[in-house]
N, C-alpha and C. Protein backbone atom coordinates (compact mmCIF):
# COMPACT_ATOMS: atom_id res chain seq x y z
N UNK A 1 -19.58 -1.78 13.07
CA UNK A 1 -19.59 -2.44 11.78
C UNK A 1 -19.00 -3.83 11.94
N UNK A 2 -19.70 -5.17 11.45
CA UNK A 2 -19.29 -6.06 11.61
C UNK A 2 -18.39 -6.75 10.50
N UNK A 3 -17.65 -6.76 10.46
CA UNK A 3 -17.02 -7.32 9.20
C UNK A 3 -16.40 -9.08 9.35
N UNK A 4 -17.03 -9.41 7.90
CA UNK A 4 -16.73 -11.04 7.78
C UNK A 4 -15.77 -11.05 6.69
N UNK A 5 -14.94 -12.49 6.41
CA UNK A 5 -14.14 -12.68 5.51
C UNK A 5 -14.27 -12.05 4.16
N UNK A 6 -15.66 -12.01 3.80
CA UNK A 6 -16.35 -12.10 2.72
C UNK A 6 -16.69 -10.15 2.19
N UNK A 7 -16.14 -9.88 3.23
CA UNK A 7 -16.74 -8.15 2.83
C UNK A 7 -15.41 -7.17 2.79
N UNK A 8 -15.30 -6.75 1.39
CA UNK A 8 -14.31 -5.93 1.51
C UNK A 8 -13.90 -4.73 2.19
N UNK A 9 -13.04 -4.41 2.98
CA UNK A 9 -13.34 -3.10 3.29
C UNK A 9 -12.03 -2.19 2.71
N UNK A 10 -12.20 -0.66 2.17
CA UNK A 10 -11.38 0.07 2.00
C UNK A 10 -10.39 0.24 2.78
N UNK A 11 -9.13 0.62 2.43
CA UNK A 11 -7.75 0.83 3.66
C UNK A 11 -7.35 2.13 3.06
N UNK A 12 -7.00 2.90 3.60
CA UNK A 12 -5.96 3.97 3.04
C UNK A 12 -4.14 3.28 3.43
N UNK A 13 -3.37 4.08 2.42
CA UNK A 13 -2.46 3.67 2.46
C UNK A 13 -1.29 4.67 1.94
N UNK A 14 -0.50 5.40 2.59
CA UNK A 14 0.96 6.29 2.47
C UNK A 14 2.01 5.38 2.07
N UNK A 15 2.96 5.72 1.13
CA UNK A 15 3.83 4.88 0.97
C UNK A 15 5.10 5.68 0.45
N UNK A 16 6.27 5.64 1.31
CA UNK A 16 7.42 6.44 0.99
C UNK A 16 8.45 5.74 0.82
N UNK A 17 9.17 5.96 -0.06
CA UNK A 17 10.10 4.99 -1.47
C UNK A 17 11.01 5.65 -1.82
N UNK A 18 12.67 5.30 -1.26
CA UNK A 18 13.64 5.96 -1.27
C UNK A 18 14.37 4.99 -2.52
N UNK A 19 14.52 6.19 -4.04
CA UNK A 19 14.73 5.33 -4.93
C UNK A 19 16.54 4.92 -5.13
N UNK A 20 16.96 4.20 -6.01
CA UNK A 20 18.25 3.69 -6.22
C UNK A 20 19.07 5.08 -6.60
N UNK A 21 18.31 6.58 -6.62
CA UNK A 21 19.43 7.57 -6.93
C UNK A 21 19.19 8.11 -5.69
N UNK A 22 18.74 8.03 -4.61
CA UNK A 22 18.31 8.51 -3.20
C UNK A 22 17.18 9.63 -3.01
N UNK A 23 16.67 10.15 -4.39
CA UNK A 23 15.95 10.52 -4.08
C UNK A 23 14.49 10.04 -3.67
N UNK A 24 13.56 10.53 -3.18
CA UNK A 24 12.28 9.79 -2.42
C UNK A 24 11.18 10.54 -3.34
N UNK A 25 9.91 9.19 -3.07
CA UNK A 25 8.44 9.72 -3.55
C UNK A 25 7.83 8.91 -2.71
N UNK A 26 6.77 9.70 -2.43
CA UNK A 26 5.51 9.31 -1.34
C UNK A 26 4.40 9.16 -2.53
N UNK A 27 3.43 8.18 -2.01
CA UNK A 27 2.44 7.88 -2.88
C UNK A 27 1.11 8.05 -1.68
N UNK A 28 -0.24 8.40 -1.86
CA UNK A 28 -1.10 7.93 -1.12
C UNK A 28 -2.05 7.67 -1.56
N UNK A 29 -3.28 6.78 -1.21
CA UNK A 29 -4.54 6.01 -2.34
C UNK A 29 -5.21 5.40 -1.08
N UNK A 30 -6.66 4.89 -1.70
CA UNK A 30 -6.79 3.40 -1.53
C UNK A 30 -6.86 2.30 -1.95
N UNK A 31 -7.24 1.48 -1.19
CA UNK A 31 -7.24 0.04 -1.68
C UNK A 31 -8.03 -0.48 -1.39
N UNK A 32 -8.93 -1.42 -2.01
CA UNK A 32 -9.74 -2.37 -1.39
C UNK A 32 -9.25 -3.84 -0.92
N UNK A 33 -9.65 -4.35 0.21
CA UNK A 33 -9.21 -5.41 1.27
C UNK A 33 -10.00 -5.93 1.41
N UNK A 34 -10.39 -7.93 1.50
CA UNK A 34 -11.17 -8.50 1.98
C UNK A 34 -10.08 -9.11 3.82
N UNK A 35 -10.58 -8.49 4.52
CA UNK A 35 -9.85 -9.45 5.72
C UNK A 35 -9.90 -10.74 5.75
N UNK A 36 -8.72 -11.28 6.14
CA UNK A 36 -8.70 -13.03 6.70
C UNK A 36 -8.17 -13.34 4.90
N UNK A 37 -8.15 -12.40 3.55
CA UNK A 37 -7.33 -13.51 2.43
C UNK A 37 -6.58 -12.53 2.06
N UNK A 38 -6.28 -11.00 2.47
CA UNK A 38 -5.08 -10.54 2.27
C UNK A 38 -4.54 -9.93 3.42
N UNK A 39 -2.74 -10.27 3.39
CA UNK A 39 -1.97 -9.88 4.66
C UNK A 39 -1.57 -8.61 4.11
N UNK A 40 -1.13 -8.19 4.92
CA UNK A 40 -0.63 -6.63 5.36
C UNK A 40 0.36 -6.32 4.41
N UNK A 41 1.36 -7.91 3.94
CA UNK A 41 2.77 -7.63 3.12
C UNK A 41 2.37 -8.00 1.64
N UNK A 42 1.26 -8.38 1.90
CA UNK A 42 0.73 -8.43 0.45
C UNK A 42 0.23 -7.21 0.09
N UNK A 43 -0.52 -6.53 1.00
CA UNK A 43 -0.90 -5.11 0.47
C UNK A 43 0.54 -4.50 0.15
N UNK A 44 1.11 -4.47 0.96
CA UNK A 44 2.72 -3.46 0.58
C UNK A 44 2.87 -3.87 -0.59
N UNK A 45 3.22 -5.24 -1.04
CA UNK A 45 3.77 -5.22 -2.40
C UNK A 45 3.24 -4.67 -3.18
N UNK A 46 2.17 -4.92 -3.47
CA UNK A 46 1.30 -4.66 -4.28
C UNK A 46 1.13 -3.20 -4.61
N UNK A 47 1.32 -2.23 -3.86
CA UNK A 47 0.98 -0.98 -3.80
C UNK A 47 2.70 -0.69 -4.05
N UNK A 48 3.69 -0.99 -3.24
CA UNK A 48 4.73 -1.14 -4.12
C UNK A 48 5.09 -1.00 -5.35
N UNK A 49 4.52 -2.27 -6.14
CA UNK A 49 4.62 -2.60 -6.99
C UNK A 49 4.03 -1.77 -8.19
N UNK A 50 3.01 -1.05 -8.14
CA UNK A 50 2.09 -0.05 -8.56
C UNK A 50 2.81 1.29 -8.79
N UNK A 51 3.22 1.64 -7.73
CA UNK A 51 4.52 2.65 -7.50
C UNK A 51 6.04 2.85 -8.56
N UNK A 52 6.22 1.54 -8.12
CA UNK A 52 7.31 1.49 -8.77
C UNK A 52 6.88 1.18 -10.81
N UNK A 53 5.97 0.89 -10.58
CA UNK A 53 5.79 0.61 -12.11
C UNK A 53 5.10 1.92 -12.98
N UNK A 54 4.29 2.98 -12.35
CA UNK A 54 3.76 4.41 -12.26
C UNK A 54 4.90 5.03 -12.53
N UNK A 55 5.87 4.82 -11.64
CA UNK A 55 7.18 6.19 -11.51
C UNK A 55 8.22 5.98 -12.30
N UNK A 56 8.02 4.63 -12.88
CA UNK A 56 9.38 4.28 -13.43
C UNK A 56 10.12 3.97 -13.07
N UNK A 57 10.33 3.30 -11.83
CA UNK A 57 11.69 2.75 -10.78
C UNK A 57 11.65 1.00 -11.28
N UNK A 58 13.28 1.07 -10.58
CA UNK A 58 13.33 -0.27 -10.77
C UNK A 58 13.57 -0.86 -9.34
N UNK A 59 14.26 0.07 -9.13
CA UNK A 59 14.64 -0.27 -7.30
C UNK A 59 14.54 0.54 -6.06
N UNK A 60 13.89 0.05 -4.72
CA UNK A 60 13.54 1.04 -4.08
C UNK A 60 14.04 0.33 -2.60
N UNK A 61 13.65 1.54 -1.88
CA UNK A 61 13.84 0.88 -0.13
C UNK A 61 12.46 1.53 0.37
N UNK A 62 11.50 0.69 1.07
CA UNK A 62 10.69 1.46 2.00
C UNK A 62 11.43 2.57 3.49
N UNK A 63 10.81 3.46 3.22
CA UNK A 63 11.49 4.48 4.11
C UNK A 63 9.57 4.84 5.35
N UNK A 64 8.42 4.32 5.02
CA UNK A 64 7.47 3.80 5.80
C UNK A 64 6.31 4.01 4.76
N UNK A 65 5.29 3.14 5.90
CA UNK A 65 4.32 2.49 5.03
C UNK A 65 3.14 2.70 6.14
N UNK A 66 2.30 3.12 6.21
CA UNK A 66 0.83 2.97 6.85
C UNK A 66 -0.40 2.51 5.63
N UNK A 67 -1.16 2.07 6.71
CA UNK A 67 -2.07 1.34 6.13
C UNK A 67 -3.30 1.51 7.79
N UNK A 68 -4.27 1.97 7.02
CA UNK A 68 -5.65 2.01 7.94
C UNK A 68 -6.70 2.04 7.36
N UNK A 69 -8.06 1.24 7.54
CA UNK A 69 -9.33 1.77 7.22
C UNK A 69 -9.33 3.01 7.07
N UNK A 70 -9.84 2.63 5.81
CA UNK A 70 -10.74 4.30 5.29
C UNK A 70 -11.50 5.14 6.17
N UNK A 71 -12.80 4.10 6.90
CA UNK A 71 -13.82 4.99 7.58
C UNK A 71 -13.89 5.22 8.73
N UNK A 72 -13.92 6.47 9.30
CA UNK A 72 -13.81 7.22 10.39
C UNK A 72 -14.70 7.11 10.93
């Protein structure tokens, strides 16, 4: 599969979030990505950010984060 700037491709993405009372939540989804105009820490936030606004947190620590194409 050839992929250009211009073509989005799906990512999967795990995300585990150790909150300000210590307890943790894992999230997993996807996302859609155009390569070459979004970075890797932009996806985190963002999915972060999603997280934390879903669960009701205000403050968190990443405890890890993967991120891979969807297609196998």
């Amino acid at each position: 599969m050839t992929v250009t700037a211009s073509t989005e491709v799906t990512y999967h993405f795990v995300l585990t979030l150790q909150t300000d009372d210590g307890s943790t939540v894992t999230d997993d989804g996807t996302i859609p990505v155009q390569p070459g105009t979004h970075t890797r820490a932009q996806v985190l936030n963002a999915v972060r950010a999603g997280m934390l606004q879903r669960f009701g947190l205000t403050g968190c620590s990443v405890l890890f984060f993967s991120l891979a194409p969807d297609q196998l």
